[in-house]
Protein backbone atom coordinates (compact mmCIF):
# COMPACT_ATOMS: atom_id res chain seq x y z
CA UNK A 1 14.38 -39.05 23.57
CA UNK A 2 12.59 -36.15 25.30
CA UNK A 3 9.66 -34.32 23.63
CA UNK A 4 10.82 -31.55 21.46
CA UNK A 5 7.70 -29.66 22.50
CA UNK A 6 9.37 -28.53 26.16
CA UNK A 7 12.00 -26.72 23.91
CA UNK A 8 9.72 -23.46 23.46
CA UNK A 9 10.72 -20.66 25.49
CA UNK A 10 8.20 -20.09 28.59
CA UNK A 11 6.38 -16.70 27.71
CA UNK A 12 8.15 -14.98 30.20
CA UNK A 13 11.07 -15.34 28.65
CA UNK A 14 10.25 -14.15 25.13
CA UNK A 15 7.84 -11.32 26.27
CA UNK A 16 11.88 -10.24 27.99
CA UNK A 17 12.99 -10.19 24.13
CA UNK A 18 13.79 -6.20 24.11
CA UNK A 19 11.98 -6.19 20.65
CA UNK A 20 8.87 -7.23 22.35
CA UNK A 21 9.47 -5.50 25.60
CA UNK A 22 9.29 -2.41 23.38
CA UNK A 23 6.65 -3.13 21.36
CA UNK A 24 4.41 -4.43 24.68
CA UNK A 25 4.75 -0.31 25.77
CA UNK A 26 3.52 0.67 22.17
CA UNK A 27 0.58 -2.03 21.54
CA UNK A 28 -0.11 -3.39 24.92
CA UNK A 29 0.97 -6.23 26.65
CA UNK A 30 -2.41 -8.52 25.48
CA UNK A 31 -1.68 -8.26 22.28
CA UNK A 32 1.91 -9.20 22.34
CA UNK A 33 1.19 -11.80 25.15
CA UNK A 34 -1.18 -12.89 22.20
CA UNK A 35 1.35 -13.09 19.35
CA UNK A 36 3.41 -14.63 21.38
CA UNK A 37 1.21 -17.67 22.35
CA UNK A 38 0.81 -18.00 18.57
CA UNK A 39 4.21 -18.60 18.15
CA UNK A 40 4.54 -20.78 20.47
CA UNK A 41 1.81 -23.04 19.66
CA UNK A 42 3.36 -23.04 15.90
CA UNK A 43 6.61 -24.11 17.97
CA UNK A 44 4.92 -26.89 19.47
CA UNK A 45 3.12 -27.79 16.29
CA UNK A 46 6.57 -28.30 14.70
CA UNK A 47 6.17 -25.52 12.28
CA UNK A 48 8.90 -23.26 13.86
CA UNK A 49 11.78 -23.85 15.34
CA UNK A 50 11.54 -23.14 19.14
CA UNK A 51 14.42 -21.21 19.13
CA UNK A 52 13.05 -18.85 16.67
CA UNK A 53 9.81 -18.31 18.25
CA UNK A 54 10.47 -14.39 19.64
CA UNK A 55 11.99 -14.04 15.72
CA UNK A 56 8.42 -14.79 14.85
CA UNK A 57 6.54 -13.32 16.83
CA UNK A 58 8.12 -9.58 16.42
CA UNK A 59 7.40 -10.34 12.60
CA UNK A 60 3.57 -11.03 13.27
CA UNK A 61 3.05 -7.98 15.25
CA UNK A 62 0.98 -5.11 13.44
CA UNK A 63 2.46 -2.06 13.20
CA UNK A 64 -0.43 -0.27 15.44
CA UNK A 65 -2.77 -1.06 18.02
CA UNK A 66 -5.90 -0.53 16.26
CA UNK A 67 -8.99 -0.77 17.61
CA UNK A 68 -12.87 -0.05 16.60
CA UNK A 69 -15.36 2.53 17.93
């Protein structure tokens, strides 16, 4: 049997989700790219499913970019 863990979707491929493709042009592709690692560590960690790892990662993402000055 083959590891399960080469199931998640390269980060190419979900940062090409048009959910995150939008949201990269309103927060910024670092913190997407970010989110997106996240949720595909939990993938690999067995606590997602790998197919539902762009599903995941548009639900983690704030609202805003915020930053402090």
């Amino acid at each position: 049997m083959g590891d399960p863990r080469r199931r998640v979707p390269r980060t190419d491929a979900v940062l090409a989700d048009p959910r995150l493709v939008e949201a990269q042009q309103v927060l910024g592709r670092a913190l997407v790219k970010s989110v997106v690692a996240d949720a595909q560590q939990r993938a690999r960690d067995g606590e997602i499913d790998p197919g539902q790892v762009a599903d995941h990662a548009v639900a983690a993402l704030p609202r805003s970019a915020a930053t402090l000055r």
